[in-house]
C-alpha atoms as a PDB file:
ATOM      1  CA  UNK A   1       0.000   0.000   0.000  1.00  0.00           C
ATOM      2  CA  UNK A   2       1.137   3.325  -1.102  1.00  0.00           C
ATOM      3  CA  UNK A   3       2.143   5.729   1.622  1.00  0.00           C
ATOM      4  CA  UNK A   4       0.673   9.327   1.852  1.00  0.00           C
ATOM      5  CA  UNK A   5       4.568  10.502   2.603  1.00  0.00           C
ATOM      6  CA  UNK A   6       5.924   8.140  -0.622  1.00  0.00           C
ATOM      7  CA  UNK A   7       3.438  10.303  -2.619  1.00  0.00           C
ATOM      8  CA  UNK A   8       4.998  13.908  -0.732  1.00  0.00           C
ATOM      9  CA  UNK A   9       8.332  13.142  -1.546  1.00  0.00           C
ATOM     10  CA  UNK A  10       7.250  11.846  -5.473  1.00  0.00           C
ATOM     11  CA  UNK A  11       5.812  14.836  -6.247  1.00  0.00           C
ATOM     12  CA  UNK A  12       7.745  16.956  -8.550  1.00  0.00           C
ATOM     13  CA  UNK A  13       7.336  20.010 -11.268  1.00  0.00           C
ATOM     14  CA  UNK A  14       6.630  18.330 -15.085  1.00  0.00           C
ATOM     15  CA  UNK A  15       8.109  20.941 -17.649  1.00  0.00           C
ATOM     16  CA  UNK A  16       8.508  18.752 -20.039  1.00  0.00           C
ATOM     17  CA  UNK A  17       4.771  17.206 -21.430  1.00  0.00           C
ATOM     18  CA  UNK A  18       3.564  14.257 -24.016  1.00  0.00           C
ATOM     19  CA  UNK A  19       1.011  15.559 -26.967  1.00  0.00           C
ATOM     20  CA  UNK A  20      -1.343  13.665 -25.183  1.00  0.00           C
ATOM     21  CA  UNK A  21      -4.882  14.857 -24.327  1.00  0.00           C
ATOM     22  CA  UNK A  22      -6.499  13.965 -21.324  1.00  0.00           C
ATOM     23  CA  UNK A  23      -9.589  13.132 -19.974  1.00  0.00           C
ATOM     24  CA  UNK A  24     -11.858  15.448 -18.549  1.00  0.00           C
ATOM     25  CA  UNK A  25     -12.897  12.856 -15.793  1.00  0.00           C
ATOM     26  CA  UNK A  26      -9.268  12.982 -14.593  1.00  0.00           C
ATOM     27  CA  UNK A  27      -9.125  16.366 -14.445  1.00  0.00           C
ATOM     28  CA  UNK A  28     -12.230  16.584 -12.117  1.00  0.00           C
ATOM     29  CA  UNK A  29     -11.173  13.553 -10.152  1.00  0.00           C
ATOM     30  CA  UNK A  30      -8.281  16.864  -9.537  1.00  0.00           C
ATOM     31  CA  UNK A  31     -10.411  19.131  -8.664  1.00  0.00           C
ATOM     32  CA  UNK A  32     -12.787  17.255  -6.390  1.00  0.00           C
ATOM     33  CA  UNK A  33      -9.672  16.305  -4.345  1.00  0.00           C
ATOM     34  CA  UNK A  34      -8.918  20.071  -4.089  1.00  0.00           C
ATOM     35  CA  UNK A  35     -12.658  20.675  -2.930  1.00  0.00           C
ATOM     36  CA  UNK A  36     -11.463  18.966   0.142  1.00  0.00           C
ATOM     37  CA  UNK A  37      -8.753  21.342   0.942  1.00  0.00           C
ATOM     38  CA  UNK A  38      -9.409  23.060   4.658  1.00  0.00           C
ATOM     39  CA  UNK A  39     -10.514  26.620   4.170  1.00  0.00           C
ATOM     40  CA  UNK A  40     -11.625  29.630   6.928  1.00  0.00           C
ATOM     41  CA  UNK A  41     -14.755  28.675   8.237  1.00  0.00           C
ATOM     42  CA  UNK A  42     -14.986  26.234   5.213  1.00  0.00           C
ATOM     43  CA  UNK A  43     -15.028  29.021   2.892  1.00  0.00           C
ATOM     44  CA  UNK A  44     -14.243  27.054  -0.184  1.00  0.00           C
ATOM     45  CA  UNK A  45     -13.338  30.645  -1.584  1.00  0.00           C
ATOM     46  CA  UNK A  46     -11.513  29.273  -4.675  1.00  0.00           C
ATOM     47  CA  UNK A  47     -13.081  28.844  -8.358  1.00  0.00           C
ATOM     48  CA  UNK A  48     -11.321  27.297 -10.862  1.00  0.00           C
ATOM     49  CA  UNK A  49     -11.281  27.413 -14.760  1.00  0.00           C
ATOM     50  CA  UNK A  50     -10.069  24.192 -16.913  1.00  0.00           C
ATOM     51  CA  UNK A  51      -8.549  25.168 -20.121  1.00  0.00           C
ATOM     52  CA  UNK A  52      -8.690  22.516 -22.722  1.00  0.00           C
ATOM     53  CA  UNK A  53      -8.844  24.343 -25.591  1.00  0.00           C
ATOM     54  CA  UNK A  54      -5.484  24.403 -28.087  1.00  0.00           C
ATOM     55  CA  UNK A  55      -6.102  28.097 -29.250  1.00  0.00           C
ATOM     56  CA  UNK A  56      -6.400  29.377 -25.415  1.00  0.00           C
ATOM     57  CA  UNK A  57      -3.699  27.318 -23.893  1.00  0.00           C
ATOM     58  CA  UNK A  58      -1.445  28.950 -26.604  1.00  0.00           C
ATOM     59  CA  UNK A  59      -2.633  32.716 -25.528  1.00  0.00           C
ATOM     60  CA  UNK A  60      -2.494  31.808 -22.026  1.00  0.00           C
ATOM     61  CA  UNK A  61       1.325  30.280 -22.404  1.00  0.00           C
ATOM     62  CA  UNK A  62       2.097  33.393 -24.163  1.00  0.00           C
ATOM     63  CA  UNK A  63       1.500  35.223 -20.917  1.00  0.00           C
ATOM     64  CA  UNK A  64       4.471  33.499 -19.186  1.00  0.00           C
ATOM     65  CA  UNK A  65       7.910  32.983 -19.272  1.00  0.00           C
ATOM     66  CA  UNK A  66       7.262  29.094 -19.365  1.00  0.00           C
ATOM     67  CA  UNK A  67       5.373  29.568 -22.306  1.00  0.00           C
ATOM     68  CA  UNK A  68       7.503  27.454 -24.641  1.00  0.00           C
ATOM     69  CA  UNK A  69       6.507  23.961 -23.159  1.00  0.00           C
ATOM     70  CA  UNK A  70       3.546  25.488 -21.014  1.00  0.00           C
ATOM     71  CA  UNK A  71       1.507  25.089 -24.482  1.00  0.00           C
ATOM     72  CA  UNK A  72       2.175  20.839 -24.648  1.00  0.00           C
ATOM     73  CA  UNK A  73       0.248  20.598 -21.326  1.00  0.00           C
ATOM     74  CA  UNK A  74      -2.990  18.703 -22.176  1.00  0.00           C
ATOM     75  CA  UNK A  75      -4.920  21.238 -20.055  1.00  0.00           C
ATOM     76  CA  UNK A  76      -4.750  24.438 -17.423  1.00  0.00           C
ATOM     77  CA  UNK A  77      -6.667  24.579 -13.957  1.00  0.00           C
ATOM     78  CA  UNK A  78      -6.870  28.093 -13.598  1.00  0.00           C
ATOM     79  CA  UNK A  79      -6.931  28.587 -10.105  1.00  0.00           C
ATOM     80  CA  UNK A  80      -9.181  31.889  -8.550  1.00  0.00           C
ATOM     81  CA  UNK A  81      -9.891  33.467  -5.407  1.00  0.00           C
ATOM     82  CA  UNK A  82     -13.539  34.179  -5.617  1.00  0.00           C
ATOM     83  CA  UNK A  83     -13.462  37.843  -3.398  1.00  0.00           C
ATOM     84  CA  UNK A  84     -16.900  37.517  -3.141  1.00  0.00           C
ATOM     85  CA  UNK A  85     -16.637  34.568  -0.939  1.00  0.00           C
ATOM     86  CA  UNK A  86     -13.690  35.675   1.166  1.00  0.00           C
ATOM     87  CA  UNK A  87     -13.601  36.623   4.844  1.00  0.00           C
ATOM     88  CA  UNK A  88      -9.791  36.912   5.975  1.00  0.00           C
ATOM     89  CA  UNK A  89      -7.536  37.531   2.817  1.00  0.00           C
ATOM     90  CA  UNK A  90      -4.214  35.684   4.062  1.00  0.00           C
ATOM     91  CA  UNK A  91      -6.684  32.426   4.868  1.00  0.00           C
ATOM     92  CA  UNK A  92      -8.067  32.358   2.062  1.00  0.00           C
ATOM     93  CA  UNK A  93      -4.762  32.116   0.269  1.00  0.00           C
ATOM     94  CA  UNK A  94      -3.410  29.466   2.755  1.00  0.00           C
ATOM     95  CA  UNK A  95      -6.392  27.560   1.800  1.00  0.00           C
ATOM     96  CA  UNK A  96      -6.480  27.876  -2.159  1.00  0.00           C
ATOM     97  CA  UNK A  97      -2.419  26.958  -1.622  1.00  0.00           C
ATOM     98  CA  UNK A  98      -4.184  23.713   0.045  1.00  0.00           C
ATOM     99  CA  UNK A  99      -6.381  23.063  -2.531  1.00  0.00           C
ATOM    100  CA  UNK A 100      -3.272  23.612  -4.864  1.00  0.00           C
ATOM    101  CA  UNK A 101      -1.250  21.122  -3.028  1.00  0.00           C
ATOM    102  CA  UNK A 102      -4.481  18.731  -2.886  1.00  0.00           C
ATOM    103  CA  UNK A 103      -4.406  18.843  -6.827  1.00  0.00           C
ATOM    104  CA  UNK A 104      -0.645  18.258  -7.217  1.00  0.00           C
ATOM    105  CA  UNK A 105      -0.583  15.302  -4.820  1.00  0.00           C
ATOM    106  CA  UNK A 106      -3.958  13.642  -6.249  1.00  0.00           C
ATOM    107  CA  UNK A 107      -2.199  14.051  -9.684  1.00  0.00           C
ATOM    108  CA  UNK A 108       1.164  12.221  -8.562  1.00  0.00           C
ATOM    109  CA  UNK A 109      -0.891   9.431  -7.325  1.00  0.00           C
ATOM    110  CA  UNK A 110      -2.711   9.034 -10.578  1.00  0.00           C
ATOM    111  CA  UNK A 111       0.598   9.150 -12.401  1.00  0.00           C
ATOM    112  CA  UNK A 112      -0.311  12.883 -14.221  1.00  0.00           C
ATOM    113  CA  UNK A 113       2.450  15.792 -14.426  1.00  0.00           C
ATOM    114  CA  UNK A 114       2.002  19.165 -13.350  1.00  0.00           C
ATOM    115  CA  UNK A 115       3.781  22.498 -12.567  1.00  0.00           C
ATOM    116  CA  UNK A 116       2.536  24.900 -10.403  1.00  0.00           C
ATOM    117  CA  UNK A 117       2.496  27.941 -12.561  1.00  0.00           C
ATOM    118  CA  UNK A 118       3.009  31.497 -10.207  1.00  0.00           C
ATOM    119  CA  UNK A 119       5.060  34.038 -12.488  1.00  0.00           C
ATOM    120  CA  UNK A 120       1.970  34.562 -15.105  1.00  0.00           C
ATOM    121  CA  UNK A 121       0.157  36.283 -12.125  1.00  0.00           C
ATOM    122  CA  UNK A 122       1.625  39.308 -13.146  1.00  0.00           C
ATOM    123  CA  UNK A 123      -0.428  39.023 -16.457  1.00  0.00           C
ATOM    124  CA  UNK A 124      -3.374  38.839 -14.520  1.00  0.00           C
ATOM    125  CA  UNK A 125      -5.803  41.458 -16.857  1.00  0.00           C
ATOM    126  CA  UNK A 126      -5.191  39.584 -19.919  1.00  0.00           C
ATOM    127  CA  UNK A 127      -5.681  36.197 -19.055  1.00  0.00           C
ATOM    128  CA  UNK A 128      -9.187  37.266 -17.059  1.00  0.00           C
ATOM    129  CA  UNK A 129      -9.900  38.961 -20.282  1.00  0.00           C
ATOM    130  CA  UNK A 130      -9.624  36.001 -22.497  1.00  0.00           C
ATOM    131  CA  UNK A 131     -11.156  33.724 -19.888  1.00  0.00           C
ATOM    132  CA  UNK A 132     -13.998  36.285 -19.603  1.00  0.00           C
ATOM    133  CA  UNK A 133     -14.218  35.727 -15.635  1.00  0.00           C
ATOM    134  CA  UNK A 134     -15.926  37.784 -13.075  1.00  0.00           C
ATOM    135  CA  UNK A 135     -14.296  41.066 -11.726  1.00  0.00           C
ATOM    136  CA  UNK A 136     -14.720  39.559  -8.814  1.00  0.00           C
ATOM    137  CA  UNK A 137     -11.954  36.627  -9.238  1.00  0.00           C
ATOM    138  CA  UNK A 138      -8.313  37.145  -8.634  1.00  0.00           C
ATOM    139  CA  UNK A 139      -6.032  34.543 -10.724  1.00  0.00           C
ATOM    140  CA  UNK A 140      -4.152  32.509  -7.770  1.00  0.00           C
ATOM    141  CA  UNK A 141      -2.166  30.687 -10.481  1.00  0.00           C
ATOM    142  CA  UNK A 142      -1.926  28.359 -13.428  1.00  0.00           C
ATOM    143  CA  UNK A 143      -1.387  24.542 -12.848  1.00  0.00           C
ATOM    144  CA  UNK A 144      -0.229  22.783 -15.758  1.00  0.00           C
ATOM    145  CA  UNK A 145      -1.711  19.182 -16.195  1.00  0.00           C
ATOM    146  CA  UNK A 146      -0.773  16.235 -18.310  1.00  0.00           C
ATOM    147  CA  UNK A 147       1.365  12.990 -18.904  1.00  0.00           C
ATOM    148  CA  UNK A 148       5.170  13.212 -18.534  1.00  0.00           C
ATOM    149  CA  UNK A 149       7.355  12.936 -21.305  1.00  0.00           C
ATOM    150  CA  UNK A 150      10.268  11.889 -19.664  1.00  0.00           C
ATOM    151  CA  UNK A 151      11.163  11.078 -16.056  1.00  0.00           C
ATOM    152  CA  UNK A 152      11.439  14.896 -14.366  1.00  0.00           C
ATOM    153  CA  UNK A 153      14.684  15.277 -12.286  1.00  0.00           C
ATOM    154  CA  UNK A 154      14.230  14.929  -8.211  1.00  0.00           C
ATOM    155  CA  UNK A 155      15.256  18.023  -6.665  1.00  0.00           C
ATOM    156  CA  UNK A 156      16.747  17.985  -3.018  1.00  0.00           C
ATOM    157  CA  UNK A 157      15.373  19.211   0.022  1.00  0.00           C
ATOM    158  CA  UNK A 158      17.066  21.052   2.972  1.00  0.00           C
ATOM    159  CA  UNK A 159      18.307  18.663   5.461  1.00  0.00           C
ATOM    160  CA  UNK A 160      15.171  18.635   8.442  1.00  0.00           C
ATOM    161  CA  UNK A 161      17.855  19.550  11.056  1.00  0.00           C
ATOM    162  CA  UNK A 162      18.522  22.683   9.213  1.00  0.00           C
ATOM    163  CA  UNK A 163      14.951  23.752   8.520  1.00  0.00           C
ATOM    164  CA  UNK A 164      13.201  23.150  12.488  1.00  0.00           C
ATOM    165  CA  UNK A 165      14.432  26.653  14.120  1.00  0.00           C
ATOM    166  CA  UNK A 166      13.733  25.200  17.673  1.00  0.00           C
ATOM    167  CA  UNK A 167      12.113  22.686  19.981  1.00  0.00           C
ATOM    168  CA  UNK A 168      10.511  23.830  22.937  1.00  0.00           C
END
């Protein structure tokens, strides 16, 4: 039996993607596990936007730095903050970075690559322009979803002993 922790420490960044489409029943099986994610007073403040679409991945990727191999991703999640539905600003990001997580962990285990996508949030006004979404949603990021072409490096974590600042 698979270990939650084997899953943790599997999970890595995909930049590198197969021009293979997915299903959109795998990409909600992602999304229902980040409708599980805590939130502040079980807010649920975060919206999300699934971009399938060949001509709109290619604007979107044109938006970011990554844009070069964002594009061979078989889909976006578009992640949101819904402001309409948020009470305390800073918990409402801690829980759309749960939901996040939730999404990137539920894809390891189903064997799907993704990359957390922050930089394009400086783009914000054109991609809610060509995603037509509510004034009312901020973009909380881009996660890029799809098969793996290759096996994506491991990177290294800081040694525990050097991260835990004290025991009390």
């Amino acid at each position: 039996m698979i270990q939650l922790n084997e899953i943790i420490a599997e999970r890595t960044s995909c930049r590198n993607f197969r021009l293979q489409k997915m299903n959109i029943d795998k990409i909600q099986a992602l999304i229902e596990s980040a409708r599980w994610a805590p939130s502040g007073k079980n807010g649920q403040p975060w919206r999300f936007v699934v971009v399938i679409n060949e001509n709109i991945k290619k604007a979107i990727a044109l938006n970011s730095v990554y844009g070069n191999w964002m594009k061979n991703a078989s889909a976006f999640i578009i992640v949101y903050l819904d402001k309409g539905k948020s009470y305390d600003y800073i918990k409402d990001l801690q829980g759309i970075g749960a939901a996040i997580q939730n999404i990137l962990l539920q894809a390891t285990y189903m064997g799907i690559g993704t990359c957390w996508i922050g930089e394009i949030l400086r783009n914000e006004a054109k991609i809610n322009s060509l995603l037509q979404v509510p004034d009312n949603y901020e973009l909380m990021a881009v996660i890029c979803v799809g098969y793996a072409n290759e096996s994506t490096v491991k990177t290294q974590r800081i040694n525990i002993q050097d991260i835990i600042y004290k025991v009390i």
